[in-house]
Protein backbone atom coordinates (compact mmCIF):
# COMPACT_ATOMS: atom_id res chain seq x y z
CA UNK A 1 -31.50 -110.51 73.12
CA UNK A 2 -30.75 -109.53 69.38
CA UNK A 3 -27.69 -108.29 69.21
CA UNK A 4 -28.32 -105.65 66.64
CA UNK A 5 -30.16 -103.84 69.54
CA UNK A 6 -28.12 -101.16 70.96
CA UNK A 7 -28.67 -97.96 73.26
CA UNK A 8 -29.55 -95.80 70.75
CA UNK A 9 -30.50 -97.46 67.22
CA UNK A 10 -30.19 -100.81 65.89
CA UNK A 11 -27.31 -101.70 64.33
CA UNK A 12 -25.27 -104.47 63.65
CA UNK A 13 -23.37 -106.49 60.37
CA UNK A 14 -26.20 -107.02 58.46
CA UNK A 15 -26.40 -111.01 58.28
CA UNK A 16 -24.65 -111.62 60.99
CA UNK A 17 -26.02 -109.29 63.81
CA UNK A 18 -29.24 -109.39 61.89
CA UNK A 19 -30.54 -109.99 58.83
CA UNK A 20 -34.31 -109.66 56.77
CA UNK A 21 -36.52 -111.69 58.77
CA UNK A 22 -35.87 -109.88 61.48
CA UNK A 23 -36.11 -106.56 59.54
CA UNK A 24 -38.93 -107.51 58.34
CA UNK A 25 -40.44 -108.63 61.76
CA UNK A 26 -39.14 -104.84 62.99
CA UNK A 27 -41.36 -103.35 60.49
CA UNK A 28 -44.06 -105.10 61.14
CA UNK A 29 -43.95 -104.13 64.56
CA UNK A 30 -42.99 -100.53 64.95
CA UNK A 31 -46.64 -99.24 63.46
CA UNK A 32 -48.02 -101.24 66.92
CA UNK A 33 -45.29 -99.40 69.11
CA UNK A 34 -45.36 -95.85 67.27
CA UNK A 35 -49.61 -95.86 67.09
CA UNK A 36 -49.34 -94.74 63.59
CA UNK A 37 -50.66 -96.04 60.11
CA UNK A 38 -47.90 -93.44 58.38
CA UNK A 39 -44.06 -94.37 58.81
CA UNK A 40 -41.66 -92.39 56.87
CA UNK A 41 -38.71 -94.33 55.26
CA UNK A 42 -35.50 -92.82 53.97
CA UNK A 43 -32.17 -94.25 53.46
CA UNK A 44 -27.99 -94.28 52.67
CA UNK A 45 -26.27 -95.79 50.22
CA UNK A 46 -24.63 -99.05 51.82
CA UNK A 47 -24.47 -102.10 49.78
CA UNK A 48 -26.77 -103.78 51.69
CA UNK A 49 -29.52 -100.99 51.92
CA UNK A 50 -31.75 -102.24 48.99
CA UNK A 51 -32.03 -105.75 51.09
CA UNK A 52 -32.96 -104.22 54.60
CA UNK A 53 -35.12 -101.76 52.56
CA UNK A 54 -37.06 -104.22 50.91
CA UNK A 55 -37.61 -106.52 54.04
CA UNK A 56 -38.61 -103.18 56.16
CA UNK A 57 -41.29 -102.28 53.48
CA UNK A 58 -43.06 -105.59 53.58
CA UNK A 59 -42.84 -105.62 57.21
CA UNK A 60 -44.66 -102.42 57.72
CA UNK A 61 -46.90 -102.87 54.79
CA UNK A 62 -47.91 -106.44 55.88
CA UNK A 63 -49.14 -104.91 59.04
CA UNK A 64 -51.13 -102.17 57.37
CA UNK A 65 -49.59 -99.15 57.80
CA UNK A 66 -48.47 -97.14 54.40
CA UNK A 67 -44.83 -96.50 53.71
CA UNK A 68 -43.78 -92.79 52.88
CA UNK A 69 -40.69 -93.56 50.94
CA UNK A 70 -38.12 -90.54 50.40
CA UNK A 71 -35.40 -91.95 49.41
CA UNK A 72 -31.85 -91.54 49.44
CA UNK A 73 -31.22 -88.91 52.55
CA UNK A 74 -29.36 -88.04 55.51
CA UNK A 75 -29.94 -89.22 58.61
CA UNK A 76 -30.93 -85.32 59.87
CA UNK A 77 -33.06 -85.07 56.52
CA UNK A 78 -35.35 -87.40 57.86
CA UNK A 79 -35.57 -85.63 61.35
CA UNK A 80 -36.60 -82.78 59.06
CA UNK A 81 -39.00 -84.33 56.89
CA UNK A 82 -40.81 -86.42 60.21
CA UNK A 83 -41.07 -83.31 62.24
CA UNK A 84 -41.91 -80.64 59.43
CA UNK A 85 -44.66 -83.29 58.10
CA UNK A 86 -45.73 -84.22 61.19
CA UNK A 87 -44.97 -88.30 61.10
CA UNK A 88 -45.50 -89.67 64.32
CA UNK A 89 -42.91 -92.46 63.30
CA UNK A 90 -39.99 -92.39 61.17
CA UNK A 91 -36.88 -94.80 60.21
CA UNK A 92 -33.62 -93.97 58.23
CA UNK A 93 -31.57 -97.47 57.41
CA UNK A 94 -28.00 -96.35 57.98
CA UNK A 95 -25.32 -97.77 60.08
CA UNK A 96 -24.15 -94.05 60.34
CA UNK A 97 -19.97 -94.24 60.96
CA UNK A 98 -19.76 -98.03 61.09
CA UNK A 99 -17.65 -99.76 58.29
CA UNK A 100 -18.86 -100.97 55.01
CA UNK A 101 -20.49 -104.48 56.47
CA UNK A 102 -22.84 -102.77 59.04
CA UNK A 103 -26.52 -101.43 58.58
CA UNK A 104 -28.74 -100.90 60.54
CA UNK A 105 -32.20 -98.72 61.78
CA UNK A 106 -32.72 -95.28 63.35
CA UNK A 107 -36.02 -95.01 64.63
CA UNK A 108 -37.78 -91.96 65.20
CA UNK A 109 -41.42 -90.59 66.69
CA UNK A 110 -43.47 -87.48 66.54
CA UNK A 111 -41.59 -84.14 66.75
CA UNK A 112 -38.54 -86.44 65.43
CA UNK A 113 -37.65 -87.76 69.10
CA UNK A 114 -35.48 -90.67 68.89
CA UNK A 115 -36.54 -94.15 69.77
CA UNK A 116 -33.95 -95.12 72.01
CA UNK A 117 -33.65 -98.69 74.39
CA UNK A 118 -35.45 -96.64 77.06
CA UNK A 119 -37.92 -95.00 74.71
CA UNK A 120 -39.19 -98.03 73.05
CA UNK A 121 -36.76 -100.49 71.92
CA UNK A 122 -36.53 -102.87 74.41
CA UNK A 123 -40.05 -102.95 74.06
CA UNK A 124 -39.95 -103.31 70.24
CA UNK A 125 -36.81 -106.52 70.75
CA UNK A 126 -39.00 -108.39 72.95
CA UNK A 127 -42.08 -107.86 70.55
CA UNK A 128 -39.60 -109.06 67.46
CA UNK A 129 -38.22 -111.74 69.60
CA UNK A 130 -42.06 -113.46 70.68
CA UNK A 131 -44.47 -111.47 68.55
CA UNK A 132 -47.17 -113.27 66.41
CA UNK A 133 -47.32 -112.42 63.13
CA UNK A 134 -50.44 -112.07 60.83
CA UNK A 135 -50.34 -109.81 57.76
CA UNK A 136 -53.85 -107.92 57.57
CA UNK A 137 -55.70 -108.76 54.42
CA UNK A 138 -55.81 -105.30 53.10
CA UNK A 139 -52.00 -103.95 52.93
CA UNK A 140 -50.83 -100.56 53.48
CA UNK A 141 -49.55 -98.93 50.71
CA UNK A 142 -46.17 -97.18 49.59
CA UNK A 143 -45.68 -93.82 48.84
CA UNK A 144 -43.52 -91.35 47.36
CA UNK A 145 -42.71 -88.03 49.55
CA UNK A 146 -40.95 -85.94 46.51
CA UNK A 147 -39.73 -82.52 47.59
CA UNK A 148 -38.14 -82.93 51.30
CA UNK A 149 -34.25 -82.40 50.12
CA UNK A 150 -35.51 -79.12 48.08
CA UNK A 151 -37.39 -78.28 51.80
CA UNK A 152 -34.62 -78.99 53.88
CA UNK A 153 -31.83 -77.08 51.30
CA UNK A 154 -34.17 -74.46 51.96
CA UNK A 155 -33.89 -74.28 55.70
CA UNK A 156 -30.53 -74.58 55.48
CA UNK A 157 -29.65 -71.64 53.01
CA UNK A 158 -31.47 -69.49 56.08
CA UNK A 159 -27.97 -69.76 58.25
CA UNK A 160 -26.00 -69.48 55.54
CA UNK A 161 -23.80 -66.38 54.68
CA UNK A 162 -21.26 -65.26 52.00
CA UNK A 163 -18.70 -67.33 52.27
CA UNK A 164 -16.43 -66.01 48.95
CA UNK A 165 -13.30 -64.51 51.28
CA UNK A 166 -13.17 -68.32 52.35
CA UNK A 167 -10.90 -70.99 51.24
CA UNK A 168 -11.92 -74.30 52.55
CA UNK A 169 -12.18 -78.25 51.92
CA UNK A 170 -14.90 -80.85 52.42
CA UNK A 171 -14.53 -84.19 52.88
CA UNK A 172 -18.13 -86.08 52.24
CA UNK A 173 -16.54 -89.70 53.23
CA UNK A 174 -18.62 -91.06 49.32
CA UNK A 175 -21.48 -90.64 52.19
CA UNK A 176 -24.94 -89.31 52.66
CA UNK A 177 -23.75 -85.46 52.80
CA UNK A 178 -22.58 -85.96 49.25
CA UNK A 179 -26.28 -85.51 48.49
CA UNK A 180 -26.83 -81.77 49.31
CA UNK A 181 -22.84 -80.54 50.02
CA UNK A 182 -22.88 -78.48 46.80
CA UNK A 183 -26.59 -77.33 46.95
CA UNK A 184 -25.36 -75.47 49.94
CA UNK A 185 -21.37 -74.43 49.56
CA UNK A 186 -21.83 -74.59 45.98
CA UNK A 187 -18.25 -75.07 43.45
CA UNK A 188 -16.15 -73.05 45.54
CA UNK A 189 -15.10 -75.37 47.97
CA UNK A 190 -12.13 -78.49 47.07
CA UNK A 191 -14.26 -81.47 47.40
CA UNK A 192 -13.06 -85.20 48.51
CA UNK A 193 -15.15 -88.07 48.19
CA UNK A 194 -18.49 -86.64 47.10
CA UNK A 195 -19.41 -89.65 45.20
CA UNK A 196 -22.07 -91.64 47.37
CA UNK A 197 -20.43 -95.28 47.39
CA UNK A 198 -21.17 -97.38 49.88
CA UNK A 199 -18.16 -99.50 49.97
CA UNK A 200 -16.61 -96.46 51.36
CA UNK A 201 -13.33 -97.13 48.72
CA UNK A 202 -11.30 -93.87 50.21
CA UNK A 203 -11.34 -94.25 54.19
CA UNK A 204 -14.08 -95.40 56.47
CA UNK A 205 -17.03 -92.99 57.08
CA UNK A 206 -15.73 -92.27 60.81
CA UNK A 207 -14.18 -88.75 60.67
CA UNK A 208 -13.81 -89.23 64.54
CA UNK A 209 -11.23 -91.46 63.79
CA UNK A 210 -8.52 -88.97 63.20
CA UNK A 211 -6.70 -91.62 60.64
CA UNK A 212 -9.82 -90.93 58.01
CA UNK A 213 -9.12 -87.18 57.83
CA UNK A 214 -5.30 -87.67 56.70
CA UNK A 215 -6.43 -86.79 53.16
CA UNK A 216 -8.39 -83.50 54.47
CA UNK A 217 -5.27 -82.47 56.39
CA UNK A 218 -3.20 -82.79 53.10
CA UNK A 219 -5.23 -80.85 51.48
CA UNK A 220 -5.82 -78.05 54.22
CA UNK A 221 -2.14 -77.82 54.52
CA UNK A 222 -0.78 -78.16 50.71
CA UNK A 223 -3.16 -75.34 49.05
CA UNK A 224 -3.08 -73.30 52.81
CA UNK A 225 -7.18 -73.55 53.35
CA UNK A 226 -8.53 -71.73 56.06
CA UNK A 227 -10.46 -74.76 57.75
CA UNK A 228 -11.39 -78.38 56.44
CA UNK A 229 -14.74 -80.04 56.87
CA UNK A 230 -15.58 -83.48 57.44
CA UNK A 231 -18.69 -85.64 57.78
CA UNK A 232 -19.95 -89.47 58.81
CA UNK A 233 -21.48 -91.88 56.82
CA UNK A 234 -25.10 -90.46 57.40
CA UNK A 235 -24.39 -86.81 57.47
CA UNK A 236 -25.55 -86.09 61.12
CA UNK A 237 -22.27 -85.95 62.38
CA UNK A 238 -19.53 -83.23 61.37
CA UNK A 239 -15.87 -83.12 62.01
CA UNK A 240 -12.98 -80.16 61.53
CA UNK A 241 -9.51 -79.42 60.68
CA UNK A 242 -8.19 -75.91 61.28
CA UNK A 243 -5.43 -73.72 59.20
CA UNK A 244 -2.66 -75.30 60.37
CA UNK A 245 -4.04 -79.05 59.32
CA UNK A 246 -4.63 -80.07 62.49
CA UNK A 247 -7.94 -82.08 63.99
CA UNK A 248 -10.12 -80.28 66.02
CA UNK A 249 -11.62 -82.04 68.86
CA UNK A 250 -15.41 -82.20 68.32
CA UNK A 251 -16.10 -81.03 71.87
CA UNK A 252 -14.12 -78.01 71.24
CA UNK A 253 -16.68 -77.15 67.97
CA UNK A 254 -19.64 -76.37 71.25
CA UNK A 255 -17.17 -73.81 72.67
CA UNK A 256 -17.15 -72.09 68.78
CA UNK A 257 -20.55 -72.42 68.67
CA UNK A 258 -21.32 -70.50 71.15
CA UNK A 259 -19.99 -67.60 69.35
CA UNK A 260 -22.72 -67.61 67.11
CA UNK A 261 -25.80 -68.41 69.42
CA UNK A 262 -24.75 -66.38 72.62
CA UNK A 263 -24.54 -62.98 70.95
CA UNK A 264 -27.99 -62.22 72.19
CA UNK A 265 -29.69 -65.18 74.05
CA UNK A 266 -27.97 -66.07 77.10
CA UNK A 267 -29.12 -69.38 77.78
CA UNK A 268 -28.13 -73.30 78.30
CA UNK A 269 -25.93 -74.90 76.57
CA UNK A 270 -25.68 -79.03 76.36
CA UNK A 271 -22.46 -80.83 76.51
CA UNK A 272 -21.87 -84.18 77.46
CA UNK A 273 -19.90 -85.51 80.61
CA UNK A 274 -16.46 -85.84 78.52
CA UNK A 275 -16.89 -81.88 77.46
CA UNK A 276 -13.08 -80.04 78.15
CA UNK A 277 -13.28 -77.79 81.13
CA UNK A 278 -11.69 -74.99 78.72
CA UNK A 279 -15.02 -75.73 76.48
CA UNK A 280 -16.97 -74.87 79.81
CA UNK A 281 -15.12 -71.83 80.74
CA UNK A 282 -15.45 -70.40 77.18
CA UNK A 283 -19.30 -70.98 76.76
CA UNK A 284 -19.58 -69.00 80.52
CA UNK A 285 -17.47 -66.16 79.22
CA UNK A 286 -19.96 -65.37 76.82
CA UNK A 287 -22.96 -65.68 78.97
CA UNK A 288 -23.85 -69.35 78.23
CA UNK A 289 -25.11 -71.28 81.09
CA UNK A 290 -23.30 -75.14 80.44
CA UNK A 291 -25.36 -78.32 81.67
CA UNK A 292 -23.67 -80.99 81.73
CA UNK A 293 -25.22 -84.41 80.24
CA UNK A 294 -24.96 -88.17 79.62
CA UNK A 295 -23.65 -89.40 76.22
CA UNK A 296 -25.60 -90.41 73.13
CA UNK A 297 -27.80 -88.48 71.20
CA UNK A 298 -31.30 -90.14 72.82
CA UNK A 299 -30.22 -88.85 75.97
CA UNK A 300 -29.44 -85.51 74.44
CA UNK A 301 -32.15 -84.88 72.69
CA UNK A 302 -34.39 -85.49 75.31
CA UNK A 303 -32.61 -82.70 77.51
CA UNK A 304 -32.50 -80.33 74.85
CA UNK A 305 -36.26 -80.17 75.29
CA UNK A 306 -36.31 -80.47 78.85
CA UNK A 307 -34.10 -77.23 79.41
CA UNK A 308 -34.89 -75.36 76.39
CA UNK A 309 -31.48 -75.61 75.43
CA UNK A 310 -30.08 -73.23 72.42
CA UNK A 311 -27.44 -76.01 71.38
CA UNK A 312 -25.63 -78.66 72.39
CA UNK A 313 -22.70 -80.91 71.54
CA UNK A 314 -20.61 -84.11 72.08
CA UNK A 315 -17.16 -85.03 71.96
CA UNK A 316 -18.37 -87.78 69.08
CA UNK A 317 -19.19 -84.82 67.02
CA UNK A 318 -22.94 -84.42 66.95
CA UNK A 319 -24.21 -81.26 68.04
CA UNK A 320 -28.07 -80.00 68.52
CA UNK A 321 -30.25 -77.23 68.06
CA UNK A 322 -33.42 -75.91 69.38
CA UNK A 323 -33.80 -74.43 66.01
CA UNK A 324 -33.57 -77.77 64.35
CA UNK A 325 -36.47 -79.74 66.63
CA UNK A 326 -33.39 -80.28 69.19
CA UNK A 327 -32.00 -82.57 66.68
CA UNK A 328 -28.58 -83.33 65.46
CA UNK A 329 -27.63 -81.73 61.65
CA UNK A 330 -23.99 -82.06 60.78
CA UNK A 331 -24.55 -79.54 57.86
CA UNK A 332 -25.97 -77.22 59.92
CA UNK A 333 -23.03 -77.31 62.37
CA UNK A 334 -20.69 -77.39 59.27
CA UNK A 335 -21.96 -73.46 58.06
CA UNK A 336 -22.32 -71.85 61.02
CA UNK A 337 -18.76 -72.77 62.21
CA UNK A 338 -17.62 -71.80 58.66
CA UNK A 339 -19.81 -68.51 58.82
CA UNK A 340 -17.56 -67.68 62.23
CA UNK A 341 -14.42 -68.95 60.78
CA UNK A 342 -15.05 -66.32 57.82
CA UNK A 343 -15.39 -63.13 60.18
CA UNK A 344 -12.36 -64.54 61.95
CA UNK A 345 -10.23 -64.44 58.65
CA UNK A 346 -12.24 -61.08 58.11
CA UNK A 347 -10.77 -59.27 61.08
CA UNK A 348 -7.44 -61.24 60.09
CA UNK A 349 -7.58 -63.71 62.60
CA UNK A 350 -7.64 -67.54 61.84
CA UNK A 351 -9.47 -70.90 62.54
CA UNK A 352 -6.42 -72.11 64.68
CA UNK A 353 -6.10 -68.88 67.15
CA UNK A 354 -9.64 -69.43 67.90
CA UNK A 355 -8.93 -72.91 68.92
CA UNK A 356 -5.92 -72.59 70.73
CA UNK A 357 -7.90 -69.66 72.78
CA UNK A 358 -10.39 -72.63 74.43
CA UNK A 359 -7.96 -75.56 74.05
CA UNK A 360 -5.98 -74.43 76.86
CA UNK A 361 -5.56 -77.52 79.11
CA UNK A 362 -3.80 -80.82 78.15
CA UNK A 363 -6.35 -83.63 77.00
CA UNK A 364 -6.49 -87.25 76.51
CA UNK A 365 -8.77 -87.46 74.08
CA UNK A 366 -11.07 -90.54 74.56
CA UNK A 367 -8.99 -94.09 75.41
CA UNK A 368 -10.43 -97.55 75.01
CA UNK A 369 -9.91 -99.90 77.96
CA UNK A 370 -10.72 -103.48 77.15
CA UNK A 371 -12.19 -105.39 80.50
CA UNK A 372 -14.68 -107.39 81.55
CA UNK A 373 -15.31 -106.06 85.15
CA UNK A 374 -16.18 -102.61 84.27
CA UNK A 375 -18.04 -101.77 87.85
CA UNK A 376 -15.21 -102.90 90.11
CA UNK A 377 -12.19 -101.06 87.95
CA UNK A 378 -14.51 -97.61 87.77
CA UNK A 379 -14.97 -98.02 91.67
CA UNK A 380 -11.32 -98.85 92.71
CA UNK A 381 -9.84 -95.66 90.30
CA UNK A 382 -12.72 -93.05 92.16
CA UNK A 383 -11.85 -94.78 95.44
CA UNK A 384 -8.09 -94.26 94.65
CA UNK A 385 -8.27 -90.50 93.92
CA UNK A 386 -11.12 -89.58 96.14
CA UNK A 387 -9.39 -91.05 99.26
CA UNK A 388 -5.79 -88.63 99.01
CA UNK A 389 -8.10 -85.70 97.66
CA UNK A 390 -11.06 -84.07 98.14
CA UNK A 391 -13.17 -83.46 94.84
CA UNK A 392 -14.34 -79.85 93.66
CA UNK A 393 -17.27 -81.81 91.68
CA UNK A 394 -18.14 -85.08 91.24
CA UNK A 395 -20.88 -86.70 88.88
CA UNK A 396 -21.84 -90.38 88.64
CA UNK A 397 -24.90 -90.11 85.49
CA UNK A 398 -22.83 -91.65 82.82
CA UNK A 399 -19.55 -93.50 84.55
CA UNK A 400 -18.30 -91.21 86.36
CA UNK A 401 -16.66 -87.71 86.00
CA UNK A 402 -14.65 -86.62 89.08
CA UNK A 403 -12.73 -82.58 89.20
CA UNK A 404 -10.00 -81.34 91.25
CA UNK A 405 -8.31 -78.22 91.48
CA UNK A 406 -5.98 -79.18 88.57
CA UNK A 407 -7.34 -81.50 86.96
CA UNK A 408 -10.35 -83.94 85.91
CA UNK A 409 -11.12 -87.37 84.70
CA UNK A 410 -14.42 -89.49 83.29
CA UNK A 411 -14.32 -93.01 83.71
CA UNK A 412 -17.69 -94.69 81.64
CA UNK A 413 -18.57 -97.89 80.48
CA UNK A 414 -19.75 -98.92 77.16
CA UNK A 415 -23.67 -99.59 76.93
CA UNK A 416 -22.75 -102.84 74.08
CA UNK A 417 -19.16 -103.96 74.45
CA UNK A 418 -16.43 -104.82 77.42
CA UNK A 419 -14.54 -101.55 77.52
CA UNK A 420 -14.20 -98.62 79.65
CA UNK A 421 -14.49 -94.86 77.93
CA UNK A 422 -11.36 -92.58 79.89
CA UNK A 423 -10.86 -89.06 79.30
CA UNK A 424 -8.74 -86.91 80.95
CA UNK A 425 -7.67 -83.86 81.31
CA UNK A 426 -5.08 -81.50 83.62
CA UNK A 427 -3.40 -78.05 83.84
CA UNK A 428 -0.11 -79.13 82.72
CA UNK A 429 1.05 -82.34 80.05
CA UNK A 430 3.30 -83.72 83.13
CA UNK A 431 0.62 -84.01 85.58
CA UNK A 432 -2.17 -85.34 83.01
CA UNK A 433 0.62 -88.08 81.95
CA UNK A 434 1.46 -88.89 86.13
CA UNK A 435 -2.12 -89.40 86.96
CA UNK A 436 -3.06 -91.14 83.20
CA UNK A 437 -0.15 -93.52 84.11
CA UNK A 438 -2.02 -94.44 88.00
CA UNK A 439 -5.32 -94.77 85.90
CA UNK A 440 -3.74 -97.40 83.63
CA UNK A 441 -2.01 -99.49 86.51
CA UNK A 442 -5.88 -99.43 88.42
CA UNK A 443 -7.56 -100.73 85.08
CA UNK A 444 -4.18 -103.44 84.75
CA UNK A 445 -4.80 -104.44 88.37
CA UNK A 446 -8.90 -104.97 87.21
CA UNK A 447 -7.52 -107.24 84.30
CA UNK A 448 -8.34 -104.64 81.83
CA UNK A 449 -6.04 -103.40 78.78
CA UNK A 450 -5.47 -100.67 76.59
């Protein structure tokens, strides 16, 4: 196995994980896998870019197939661009949130669905791993695909609303949303890190970690902003910090969603298996009908189109819309929760009420469990509960996710590395701490560690 390979992308320190040969072995393959003699390429701004870029090109060209290359672009500008233009395979290098050192390749098909290990991957690894290779004799070509960032501004500027009563901040992490931030929010906003860089010199591009928005918060709190805005490396991901400077969990952001997309249709609603039961409760109160999913956005996506979902998020911050070929857009999240957070301030309520009106039970937030024997630990905590208590629900799709009367937990395992996903969440602080404090002992007992 190449270890770049993951669940939903490949990924990886480039030169370490993987490096140009296979790159360029990927690219020669994917025309094969994807049927297609047309791949779209776009791409972020890592140091290392140029290098996969080049090995990618001469991968796909050497097997005949012409490259469509748009440049520098977020991750969710290429789902644009390969749905709107009708690709029927597309790949953005990015290594998304990942530190400095990573790259990697998100893979795409027709109608932009992703290319996941299921969907193709495993079938592309083993092709890189034995594949012959033999460049044809007449070479696809590469070509330029101007306009897409003017197309997809465009689309954009259709959700977007007057936004002057609004004071707000936007962090763009020297990432990929640096590209079209002020095409969209224009001067008004206080701007951090718009310079694309990718050595990332201010804070990692992983606003999920809540130590890479301390700059945000200082600024949200010292000039009193209304709400800050934060995005990943690749710009399909979107993070938030309300009035009062503090981080708002990305799985709340569905519940706010909601208030723009339930007003008048009435239908599902994606979250995935860690989703807060107060995010559940406030999507039904409008009308919404929640579905509850696996993680990762492959998985997602797929749904989306399965159920005809309106939206959908995930506590990592990615959230999807039918309206956006049930992709993932982190600028497209970004104005619509800014559009509600401006009628909020209009009728003289703020970012932080609205939070505090769906955050109502006490959360863990996501903990890490290193272990090697993730089965046997996930089995002996549902044993544990389920044997002094009866379940209200119970779900077993993605780890599992197991709901009493007062209180809930998810148990998962990672897809690439030893540790087990918890989060959990209860009625009261006291009793989340009590049974968080059995769950650690269980994992101890399993030889697993915090």
């Amino acid at each position: 196995m190449i270890k770049a390979f993951k669940a939903y992308d490949i990924r990886g320190i480039y030169g370490r994980d993987f490096d140009g040969e296979i790159v360029y072995r990927i690219g020669f393959f994917i025309p094969g896998l994807l049927e297609t003699e047309k791949v779209l390429v776009g791409y972020d701004c890592r140091k290392s870019t140029p290098d996969v870029l080049r090995h990618l090109v001469q991968g796909l060209t050497d097997s005949g197939a012409d490259v469509y290359d748009m440049g520098f672009a977020t991750t969710p500008m290429v789902y644009f661009a390969t749905a709107t233009h009708r690709f029927n395979a597309s790949i953005q290098i990015t290594a998304s949130h990942n530190p400095k050192e990573y790259n990697g390749l998100k893979i795409s098909r027709s109608g932009a669905l992703p290319v996941g290990y299921d969907t193709g991957l495993k079938e592309l690894e083993k092709m890189v791993e034995t594949g012959s290779i033999q460049p044809v004799a007449f070479k696809g070509e590469v070509k330029e695909l101007p306009g897409i960032k003017g197309e997809y501004i465009a689309f954009l500027d259709k959700f977007c609303v007057n936004l002057s009563n609004l004071d707000y901040g936007i962090d763009c992490s020297n990432g990929m949303a640096s590209l079209i931030a002020r095409d969209i929010f224009g001067n008004t906003p206080a701007y951090l890190y718009e310079k694309m860089d990718g050595s990332f010199p201010n804070h990692p591009p992983n606003p999920l970690d809540e130590r890479n928005t301390a700059d945000l918060k200082k600024l949200v709190i010292e000039n009193h902003l209304d709400a800050g805005v934060i995005f990943d490396g690749d710009g399909d991901r979107v993070m938030f910090i309300d009035d009062k400077g503090r981080f708002v969990r990305p799985d709340l952001i569905t519940a706010v969603l909601g208030i723009h997309f339930l007003k008048k249709n009435k239908g599902r609603v994606l979250h995935d298996i860690r989703t807060s039961r107060g995010v559940i409760e406030f999507i039904e109160k409008q009308g919404g009908k929640p579905f509850m999913w696996k993680v990762g956005h492959s998985h997602a996506k797929m749904k989306m189109r399965e159920l005809s979902a309106i939206y959908g998020g995930e506590l990592a911050g990615h959230y999807y819309f039918r309206d956006f070929f049930n992709c993932d857009s982190g600028m497209l999240a970004a104005i619509l929760v800014l559009n509600i957070v401006s009628e909020l301030k209009k009728k003289g309520d703020a970012f932080s009420g609205l939070i505090d009106s769906i955050s109502s039970y006490s959360n863990s937030g996501e903990i890490n469990f290193r272990i090697d024997e993730k089965e046997a630990a996930m089995n002996s905590i549902r044993d544990y509960f389920t044997s002094g208590e009866t379940p209200t629900a119970s779900y077993d799709f993605d780890g599992y996710r197991i709901e009493f009367p007062h209180w809930w937990f998810n148990i998962r395992p990672s897809n690439t590395e030893p540790y087990l996903r918890l989060v959990a969440e209860a009625t009261t602080s006291e009793l989340l701490n009590e049974k968080l404090e059995i769950i650690r002992e269980l994992i101890e007992k399993n030889g697993g560690h915090e």
